[in-house]
PDB file of N, CA and C in Angstrom:
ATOM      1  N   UNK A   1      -3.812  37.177  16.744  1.00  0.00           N
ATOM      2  CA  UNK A   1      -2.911  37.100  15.609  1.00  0.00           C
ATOM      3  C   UNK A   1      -2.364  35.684  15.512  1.00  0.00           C
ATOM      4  N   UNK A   2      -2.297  35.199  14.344  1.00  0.00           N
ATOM      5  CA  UNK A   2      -1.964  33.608  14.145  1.00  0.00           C
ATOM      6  C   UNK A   2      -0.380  33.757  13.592  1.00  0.00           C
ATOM      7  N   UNK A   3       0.158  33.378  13.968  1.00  0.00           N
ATOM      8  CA  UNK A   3       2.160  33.089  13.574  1.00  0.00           C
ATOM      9  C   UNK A   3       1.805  31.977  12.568  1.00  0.00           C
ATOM     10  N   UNK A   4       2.633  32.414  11.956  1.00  0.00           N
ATOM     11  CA  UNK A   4       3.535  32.023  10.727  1.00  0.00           C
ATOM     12  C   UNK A   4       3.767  30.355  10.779  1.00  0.00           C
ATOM     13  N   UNK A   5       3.532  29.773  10.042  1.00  0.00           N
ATOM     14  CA  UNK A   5       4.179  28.267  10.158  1.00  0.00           C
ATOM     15  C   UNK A   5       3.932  27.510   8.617  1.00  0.00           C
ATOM     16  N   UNK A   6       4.784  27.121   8.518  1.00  0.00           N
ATOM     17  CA  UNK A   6       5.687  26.359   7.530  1.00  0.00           C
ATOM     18  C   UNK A   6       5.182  24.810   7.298  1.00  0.00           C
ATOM     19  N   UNK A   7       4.487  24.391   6.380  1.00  0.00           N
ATOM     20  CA  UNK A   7       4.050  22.924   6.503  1.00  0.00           C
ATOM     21  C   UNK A   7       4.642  22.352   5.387  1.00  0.00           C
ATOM     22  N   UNK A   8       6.161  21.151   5.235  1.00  0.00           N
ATOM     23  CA  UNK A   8       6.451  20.803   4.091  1.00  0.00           C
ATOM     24  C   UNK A   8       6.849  19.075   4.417  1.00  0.00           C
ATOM     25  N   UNK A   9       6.859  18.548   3.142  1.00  0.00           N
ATOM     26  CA  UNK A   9       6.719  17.355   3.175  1.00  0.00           C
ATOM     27  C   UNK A   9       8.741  17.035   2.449  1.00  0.00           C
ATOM     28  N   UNK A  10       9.102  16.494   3.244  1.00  0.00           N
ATOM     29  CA  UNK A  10      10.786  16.273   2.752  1.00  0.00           C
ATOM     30  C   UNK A  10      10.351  14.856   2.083  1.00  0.00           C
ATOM     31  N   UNK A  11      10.658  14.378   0.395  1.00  0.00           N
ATOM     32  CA  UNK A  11      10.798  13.678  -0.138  1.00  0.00           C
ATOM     33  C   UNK A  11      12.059  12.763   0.270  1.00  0.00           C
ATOM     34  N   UNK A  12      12.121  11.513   0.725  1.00  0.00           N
ATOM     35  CA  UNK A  12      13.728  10.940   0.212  1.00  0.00           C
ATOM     36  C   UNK A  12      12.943   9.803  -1.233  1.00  0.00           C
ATOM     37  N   UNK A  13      13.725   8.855  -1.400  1.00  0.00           N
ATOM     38  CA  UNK A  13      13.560   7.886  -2.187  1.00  0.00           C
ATOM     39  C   UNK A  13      13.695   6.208  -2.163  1.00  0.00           C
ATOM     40  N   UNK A  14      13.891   5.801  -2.864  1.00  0.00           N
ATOM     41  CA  UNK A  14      13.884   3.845  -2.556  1.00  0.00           C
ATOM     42  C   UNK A  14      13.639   3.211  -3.776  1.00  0.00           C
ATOM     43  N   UNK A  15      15.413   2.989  -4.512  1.00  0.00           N
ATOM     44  CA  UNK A  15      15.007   2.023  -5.587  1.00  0.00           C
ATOM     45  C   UNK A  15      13.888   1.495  -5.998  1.00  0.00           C
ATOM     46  N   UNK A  16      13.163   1.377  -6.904  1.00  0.00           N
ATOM     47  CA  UNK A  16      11.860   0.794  -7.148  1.00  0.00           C
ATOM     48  C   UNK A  16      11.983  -1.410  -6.887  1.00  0.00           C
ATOM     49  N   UNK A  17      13.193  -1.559  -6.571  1.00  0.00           N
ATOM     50  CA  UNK A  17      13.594  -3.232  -6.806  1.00  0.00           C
ATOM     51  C   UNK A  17      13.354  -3.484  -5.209  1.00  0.00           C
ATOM     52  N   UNK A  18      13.557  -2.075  -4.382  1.00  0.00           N
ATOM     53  CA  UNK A  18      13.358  -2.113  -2.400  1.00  0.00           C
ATOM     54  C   UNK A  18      12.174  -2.280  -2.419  1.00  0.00           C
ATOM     55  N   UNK A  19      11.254  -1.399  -3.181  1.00  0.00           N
ATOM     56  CA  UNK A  19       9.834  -1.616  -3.154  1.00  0.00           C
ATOM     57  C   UNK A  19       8.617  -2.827  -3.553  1.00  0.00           C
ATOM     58  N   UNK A  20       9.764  -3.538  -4.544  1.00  0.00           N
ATOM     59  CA  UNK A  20       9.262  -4.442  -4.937  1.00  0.00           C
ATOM     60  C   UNK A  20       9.114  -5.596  -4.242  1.00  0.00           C
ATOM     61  N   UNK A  21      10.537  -5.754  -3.928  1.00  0.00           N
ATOM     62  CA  UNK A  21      10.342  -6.828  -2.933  1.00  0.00           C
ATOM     63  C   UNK A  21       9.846  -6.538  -1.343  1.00  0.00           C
ATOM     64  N   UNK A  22       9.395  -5.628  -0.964  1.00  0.00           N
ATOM     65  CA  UNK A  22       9.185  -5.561   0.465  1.00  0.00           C
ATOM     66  C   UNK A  22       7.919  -5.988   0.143  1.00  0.00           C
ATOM     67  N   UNK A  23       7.108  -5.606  -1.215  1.00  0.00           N
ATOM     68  CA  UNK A  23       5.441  -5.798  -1.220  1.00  0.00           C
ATOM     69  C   UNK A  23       5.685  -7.210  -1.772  1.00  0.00           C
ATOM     70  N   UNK A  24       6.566  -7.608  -2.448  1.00  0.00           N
ATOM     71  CA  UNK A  24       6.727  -9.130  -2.850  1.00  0.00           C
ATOM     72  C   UNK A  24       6.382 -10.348  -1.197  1.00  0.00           C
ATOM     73  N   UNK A  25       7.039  -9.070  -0.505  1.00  0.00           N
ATOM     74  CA  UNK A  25       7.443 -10.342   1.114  1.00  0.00           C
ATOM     75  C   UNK A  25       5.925 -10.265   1.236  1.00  0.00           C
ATOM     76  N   UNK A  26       5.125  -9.187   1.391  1.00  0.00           N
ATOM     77  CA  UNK A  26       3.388  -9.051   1.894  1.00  0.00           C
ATOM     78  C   UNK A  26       2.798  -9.693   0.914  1.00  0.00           C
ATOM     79  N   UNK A  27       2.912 -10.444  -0.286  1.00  0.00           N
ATOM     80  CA  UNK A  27       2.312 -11.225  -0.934  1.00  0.00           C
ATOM     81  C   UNK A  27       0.904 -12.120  -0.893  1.00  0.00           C
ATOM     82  N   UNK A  28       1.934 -12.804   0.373  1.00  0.00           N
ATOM     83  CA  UNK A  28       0.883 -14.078   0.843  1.00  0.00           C
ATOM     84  C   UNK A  28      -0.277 -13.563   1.142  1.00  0.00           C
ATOM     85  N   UNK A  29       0.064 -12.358   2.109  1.00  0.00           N
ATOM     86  CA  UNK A  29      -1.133 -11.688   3.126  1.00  0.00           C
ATOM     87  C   UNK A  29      -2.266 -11.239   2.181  1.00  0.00           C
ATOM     88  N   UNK A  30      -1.398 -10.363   1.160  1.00  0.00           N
ATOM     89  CA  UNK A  30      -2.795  -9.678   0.052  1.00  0.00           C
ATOM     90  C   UNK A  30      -3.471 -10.786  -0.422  1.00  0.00           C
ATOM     91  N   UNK A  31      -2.806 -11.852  -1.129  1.00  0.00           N
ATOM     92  CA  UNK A  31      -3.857 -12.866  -1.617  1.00  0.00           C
ATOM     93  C   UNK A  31      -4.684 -13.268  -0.763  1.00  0.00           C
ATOM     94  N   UNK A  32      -4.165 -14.238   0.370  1.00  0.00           N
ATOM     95  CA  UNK A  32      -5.031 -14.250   1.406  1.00  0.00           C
ATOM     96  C   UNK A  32      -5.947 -12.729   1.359  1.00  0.00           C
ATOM     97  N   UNK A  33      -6.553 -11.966   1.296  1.00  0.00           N
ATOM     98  CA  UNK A  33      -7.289 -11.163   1.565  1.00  0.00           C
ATOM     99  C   UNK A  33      -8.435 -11.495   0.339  1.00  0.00           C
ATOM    100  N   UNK A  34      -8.183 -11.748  -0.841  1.00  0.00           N
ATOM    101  CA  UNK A  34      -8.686 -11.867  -2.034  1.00  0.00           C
ATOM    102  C   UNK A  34      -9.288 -13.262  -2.212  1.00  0.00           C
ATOM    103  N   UNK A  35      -8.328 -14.275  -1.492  1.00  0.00           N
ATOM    104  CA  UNK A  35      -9.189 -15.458  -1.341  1.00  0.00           C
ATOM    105  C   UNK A  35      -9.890 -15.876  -0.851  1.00  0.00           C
ATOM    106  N   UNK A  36     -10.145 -15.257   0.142  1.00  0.00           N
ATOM    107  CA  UNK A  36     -11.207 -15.104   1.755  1.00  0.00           C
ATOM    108  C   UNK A  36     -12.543 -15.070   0.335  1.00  0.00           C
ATOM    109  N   UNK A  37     -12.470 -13.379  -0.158  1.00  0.00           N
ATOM    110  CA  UNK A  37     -13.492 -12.820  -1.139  1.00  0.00           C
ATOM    111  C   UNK A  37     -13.914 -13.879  -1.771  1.00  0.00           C
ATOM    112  N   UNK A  38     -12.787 -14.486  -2.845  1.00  0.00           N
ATOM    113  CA  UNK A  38     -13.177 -15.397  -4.045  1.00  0.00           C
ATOM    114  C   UNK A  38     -13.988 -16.486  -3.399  1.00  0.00           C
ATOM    115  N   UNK A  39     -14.145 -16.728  -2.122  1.00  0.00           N
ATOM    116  CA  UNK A  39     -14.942 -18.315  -1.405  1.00  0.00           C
ATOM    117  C   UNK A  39     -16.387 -17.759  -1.603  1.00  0.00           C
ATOM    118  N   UNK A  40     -17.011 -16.174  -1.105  1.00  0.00           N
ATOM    119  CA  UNK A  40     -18.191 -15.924  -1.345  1.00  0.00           C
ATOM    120  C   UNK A  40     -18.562 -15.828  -2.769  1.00  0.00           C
ATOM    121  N   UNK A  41     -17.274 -15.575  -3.918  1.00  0.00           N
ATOM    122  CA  UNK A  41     -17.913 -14.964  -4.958  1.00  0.00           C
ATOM    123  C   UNK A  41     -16.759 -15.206  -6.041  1.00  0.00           C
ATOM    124  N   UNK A  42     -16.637 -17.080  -6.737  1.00  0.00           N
ATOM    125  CA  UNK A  42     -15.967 -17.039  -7.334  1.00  0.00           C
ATOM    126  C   UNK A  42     -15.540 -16.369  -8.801  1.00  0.00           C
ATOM    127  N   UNK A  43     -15.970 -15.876  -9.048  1.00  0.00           N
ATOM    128  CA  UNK A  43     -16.394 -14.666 -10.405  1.00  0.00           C
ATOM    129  C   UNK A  43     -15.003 -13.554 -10.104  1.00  0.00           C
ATOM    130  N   UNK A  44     -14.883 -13.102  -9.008  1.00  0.00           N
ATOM    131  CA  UNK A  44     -14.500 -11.682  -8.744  1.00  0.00           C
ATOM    132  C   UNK A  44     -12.733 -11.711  -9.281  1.00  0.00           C
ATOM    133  N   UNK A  45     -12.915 -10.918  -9.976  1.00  0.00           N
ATOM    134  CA  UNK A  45     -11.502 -10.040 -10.242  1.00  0.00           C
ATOM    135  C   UNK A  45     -12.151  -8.822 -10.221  1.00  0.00           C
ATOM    136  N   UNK A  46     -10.378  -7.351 -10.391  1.00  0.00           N
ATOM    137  CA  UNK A  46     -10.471  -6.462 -10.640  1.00  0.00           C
ATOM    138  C   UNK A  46      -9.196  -6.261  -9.952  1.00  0.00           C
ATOM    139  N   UNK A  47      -8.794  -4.562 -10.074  1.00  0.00           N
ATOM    140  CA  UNK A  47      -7.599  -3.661  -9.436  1.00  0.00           C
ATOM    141  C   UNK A  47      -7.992  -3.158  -8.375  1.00  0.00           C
ATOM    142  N   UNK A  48      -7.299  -3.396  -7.719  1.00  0.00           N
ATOM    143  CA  UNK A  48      -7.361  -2.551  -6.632  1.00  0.00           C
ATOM    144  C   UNK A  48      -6.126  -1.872  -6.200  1.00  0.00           C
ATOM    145  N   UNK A  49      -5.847  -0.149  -6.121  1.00  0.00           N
ATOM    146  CA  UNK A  49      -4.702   0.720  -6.142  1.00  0.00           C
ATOM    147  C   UNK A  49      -4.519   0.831  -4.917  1.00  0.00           C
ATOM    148  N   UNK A  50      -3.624   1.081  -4.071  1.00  0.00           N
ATOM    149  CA  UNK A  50      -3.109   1.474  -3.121  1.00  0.00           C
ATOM    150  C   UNK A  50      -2.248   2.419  -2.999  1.00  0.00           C
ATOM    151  N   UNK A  51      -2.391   3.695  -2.465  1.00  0.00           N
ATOM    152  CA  UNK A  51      -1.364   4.658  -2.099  1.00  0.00           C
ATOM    153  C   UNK A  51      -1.013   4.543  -1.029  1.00  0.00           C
ATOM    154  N   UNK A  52       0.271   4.410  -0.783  1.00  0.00           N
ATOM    155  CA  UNK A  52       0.733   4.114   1.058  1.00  0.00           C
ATOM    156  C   UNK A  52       2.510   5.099   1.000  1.00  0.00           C
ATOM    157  N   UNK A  53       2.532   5.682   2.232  1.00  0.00           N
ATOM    158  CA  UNK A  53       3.156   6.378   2.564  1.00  0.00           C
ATOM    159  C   UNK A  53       4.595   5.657   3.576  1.00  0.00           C
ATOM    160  N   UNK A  54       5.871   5.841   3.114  1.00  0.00           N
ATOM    161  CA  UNK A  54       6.740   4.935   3.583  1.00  0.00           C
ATOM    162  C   UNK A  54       7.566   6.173   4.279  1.00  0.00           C
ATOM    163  N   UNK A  55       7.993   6.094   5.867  1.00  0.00           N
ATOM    164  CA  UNK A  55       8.088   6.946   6.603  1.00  0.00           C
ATOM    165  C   UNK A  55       9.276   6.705   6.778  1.00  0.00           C
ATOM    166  N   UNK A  56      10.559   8.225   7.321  1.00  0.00           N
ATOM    167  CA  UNK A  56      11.957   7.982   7.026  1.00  0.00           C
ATOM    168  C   UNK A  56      12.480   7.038   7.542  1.00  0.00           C
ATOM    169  N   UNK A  57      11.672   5.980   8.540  1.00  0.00           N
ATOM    170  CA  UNK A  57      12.342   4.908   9.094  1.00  0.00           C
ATOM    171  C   UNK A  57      11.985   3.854   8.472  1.00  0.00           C
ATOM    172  N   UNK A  58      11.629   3.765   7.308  1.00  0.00           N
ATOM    173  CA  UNK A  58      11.238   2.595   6.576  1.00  0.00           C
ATOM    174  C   UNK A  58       9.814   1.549   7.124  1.00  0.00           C
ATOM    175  N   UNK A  59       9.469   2.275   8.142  1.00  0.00           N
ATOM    176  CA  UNK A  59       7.946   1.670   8.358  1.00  0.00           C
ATOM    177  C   UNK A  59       6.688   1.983   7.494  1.00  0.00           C
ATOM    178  N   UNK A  60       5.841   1.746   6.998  1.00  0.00           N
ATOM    179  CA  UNK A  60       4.768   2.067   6.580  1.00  0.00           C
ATOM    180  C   UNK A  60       3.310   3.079   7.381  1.00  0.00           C
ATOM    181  N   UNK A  61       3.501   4.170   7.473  1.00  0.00           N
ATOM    182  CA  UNK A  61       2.978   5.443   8.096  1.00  0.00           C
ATOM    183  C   UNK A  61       1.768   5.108   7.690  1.00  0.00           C
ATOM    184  N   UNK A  62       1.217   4.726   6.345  1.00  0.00           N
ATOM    185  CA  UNK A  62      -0.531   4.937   5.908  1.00  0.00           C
ATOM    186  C   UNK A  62      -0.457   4.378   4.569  1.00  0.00           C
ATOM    187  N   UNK A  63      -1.610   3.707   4.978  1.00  0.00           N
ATOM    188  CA  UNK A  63      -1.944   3.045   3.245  1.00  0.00           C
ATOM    189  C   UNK A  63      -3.685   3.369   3.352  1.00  0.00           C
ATOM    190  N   UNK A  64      -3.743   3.703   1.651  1.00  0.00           N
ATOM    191  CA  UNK A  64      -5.474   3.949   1.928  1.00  0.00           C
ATOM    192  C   UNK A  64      -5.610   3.872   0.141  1.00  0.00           C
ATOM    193  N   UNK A  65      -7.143   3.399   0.268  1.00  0.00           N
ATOM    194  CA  UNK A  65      -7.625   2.756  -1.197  1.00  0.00           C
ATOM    195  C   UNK A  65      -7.358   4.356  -2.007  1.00  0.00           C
ATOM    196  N   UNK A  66      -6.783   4.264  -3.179  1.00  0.00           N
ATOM    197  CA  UNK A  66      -6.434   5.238  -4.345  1.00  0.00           C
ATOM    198  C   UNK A  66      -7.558   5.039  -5.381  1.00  0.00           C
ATOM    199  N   UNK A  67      -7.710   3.636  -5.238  1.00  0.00           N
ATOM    200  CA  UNK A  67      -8.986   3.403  -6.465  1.00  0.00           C
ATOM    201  C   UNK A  67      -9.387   1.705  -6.216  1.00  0.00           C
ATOM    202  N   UNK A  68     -10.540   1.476  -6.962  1.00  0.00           N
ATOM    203  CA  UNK A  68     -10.983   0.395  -6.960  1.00  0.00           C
ATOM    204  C   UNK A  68     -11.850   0.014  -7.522  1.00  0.00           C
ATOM    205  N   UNK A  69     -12.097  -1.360  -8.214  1.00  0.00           N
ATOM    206  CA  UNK A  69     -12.719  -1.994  -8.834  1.00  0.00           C
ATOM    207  C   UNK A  69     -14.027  -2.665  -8.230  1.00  0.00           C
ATOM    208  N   UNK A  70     -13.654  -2.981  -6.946  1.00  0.00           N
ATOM    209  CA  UNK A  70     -14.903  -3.722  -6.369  1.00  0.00           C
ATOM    210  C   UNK A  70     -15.662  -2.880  -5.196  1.00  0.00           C
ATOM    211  N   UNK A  71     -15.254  -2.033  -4.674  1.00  0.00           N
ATOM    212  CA  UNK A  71     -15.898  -1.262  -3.680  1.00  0.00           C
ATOM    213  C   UNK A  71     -15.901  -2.498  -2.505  1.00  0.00           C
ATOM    214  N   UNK A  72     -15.438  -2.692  -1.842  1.00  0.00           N
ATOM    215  CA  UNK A  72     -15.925  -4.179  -1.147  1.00  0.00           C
ATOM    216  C   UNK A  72     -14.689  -3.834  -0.082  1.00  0.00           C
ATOM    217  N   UNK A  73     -15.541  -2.760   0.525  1.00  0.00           N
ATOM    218  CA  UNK A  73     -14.482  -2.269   1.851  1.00  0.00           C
ATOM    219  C   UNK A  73     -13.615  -3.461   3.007  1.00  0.00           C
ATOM    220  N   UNK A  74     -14.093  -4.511   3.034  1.00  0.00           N
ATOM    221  CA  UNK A  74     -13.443  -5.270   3.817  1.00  0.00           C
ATOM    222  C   UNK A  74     -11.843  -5.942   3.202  1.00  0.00           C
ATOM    223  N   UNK A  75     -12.804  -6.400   1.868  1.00  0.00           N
ATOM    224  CA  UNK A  75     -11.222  -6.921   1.218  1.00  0.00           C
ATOM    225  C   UNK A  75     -10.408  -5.862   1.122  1.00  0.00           C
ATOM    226  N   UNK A  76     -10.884  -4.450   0.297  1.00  0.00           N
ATOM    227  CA  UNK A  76      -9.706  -3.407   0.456  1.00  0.00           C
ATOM    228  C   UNK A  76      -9.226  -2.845   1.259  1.00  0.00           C
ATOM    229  N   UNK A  77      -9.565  -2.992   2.940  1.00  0.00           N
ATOM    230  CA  UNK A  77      -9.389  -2.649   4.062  1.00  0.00           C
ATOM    231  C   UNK A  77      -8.599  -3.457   3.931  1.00  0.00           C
ATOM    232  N   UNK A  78      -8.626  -4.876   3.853  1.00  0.00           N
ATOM    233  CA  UNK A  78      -7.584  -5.697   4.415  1.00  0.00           C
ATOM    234  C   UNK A  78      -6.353  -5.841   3.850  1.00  0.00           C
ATOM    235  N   UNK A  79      -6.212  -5.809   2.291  1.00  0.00           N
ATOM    236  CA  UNK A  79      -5.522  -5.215   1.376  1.00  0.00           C
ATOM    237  C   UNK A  79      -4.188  -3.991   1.710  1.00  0.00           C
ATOM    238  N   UNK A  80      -4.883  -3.027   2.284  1.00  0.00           N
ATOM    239  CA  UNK A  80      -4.103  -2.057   2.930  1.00  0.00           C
ATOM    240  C   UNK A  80      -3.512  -2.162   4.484  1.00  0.00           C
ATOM    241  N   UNK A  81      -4.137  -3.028   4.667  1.00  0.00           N
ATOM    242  CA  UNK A  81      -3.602  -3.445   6.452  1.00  0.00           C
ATOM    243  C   UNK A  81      -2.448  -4.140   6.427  1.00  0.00           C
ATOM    244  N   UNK A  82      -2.407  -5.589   5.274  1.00  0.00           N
ATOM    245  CA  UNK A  82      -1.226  -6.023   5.382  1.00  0.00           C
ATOM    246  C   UNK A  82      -0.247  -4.985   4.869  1.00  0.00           C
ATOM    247  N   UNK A  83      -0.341  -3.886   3.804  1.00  0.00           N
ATOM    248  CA  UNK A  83       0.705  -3.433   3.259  1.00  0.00           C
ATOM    249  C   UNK A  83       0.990  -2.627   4.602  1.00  0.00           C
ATOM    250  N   UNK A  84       0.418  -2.182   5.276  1.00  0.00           N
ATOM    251  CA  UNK A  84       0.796  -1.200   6.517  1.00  0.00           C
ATOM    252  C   UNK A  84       1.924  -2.096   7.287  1.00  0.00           C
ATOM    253  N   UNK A  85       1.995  -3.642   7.065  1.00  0.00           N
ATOM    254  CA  UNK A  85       3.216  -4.049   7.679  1.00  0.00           C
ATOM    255  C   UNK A  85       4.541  -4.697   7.094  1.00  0.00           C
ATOM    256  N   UNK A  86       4.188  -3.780   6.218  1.00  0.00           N
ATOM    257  CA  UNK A  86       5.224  -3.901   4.928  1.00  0.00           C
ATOM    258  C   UNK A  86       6.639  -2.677   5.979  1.00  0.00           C
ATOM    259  N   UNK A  87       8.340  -3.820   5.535  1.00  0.00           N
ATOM    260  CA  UNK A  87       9.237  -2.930   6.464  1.00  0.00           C
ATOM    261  C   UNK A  87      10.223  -2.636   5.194  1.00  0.00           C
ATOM    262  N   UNK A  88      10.475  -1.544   4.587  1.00  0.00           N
ATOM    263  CA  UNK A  88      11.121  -1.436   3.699  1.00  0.00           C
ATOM    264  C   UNK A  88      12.449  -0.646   4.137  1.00  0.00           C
ATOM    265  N   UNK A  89      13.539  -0.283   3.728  1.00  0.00           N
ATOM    266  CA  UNK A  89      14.787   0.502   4.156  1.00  0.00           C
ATOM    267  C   UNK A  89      14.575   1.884   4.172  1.00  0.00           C
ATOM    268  N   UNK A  90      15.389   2.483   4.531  1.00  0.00           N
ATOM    269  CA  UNK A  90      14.946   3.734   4.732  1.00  0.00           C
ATOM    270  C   UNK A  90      15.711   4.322   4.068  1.00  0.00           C
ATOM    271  N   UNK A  91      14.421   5.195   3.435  1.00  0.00           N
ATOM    272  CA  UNK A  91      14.785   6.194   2.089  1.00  0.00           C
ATOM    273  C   UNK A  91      16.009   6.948   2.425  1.00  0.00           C
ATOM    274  N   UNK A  92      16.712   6.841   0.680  1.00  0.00           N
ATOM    275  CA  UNK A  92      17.773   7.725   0.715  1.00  0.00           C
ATOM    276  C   UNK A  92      17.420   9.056   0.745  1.00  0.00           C
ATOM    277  N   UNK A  93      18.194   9.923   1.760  1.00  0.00           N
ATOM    278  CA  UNK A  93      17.788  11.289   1.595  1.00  0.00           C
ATOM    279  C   UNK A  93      16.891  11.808   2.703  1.00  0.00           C
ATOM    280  N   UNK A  94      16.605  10.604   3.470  1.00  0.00           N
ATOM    281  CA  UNK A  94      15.574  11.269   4.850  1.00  0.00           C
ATOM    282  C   UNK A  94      13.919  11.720   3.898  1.00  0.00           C
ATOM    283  N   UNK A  95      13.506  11.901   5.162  1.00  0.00           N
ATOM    284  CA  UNK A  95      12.084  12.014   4.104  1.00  0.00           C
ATOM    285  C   UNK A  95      11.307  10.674   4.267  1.00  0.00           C
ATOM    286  N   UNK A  96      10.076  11.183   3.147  1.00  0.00           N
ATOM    287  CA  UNK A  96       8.862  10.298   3.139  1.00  0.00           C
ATOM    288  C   UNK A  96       9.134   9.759   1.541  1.00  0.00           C
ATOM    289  N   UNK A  97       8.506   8.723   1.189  1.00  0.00           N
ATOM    290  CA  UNK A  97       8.004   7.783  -0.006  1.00  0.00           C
ATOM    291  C   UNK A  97       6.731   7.539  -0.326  1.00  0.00           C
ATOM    292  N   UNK A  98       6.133   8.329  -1.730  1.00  0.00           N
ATOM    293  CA  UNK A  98       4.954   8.085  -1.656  1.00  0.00           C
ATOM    294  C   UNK A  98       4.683   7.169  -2.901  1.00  0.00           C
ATOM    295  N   UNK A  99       4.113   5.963  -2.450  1.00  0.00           N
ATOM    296  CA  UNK A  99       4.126   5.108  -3.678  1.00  0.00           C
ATOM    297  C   UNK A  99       2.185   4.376  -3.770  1.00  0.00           C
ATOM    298  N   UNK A 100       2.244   4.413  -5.418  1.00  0.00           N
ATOM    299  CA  UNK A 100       0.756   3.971  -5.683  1.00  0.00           C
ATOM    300  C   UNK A 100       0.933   2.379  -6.489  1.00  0.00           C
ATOM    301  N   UNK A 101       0.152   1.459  -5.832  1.00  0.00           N
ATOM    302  CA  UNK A 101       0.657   0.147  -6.358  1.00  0.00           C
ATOM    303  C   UNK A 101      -0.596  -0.165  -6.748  1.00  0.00           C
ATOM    304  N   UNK A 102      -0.718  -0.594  -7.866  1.00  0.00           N
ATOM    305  CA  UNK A 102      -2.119  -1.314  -8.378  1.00  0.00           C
ATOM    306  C   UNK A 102      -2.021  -3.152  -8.152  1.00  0.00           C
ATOM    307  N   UNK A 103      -2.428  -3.633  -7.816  1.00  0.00           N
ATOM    308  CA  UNK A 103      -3.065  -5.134  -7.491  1.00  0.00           C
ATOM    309  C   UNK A 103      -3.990  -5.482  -8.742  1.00  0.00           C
ATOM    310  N   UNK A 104      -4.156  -6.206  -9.545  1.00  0.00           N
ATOM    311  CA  UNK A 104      -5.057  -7.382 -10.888  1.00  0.00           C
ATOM    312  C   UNK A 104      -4.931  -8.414  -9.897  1.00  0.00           C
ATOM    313  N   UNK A 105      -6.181  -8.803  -9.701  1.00  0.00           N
ATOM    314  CA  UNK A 105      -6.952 -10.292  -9.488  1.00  0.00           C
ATOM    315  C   UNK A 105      -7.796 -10.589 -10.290  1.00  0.00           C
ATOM    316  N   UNK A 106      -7.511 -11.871 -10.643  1.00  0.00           N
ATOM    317  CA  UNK A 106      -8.081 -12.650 -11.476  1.00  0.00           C
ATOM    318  C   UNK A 106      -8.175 -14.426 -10.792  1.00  0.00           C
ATOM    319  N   UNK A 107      -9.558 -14.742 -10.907  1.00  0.00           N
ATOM    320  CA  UNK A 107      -9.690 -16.482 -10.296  1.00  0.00           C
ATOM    321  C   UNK A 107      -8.878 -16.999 -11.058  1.00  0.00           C
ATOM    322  N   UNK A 108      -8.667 -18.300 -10.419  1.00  0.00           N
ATOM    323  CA  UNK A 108      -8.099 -19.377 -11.279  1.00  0.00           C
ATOM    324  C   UNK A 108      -6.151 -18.706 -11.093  1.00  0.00           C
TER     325      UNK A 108
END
């Protein structure tokens, strides 16, 4: 016989201006990821989405590609690695933050 168990996800929250700037501070890192790319292949733009999960202590729990333009697992691997060291405050309300950020690159 299997018992009973309860699997729920407690929402808190985080001004969208906390969010902004914590991915504002990881900036450098994402470009750097995109410029590495643009040296093999100056042509390349596109979006690349990120869903990443912000954990009640304001660390970054998981980031993983939501969508993408280039398929080009290394840059979007790397893309999501720096956001994984993204340190944002910790949500009002206890709980998790689930946020989807789209990235536009464009050369030049």
């Amino acid at each position: 016989m299997e018992s009973e168990r309860a699997c729920w996800i407690r929402f808190g929250s985080l001004p969208k201006a906390d969010i902004d700037g914590a991915v504002k501070d990881r900036m450098g890192g994402i470009r750097g990821c995109y410029q590495r790319e643009l040296l093999k292949n100056p042509n390349l733009s596109g979006t690349v989405t990120v869903k990443f999960v912000i954990a009640p202590d304001g660390s970054v729990r998981s980031a993983d590609i939501k969508s993408t333009t280039w398929n080009d697992a290394q840059v979007e691997g790397c893309i999501a690695e720096a956001l994984l060291r993204c340190e944002f405050p910790e949500p009002t309300g206890g709980g998790i933050v689930i946020v989807s950020c789209p990235f536009v690159f464009t050369p030049g």
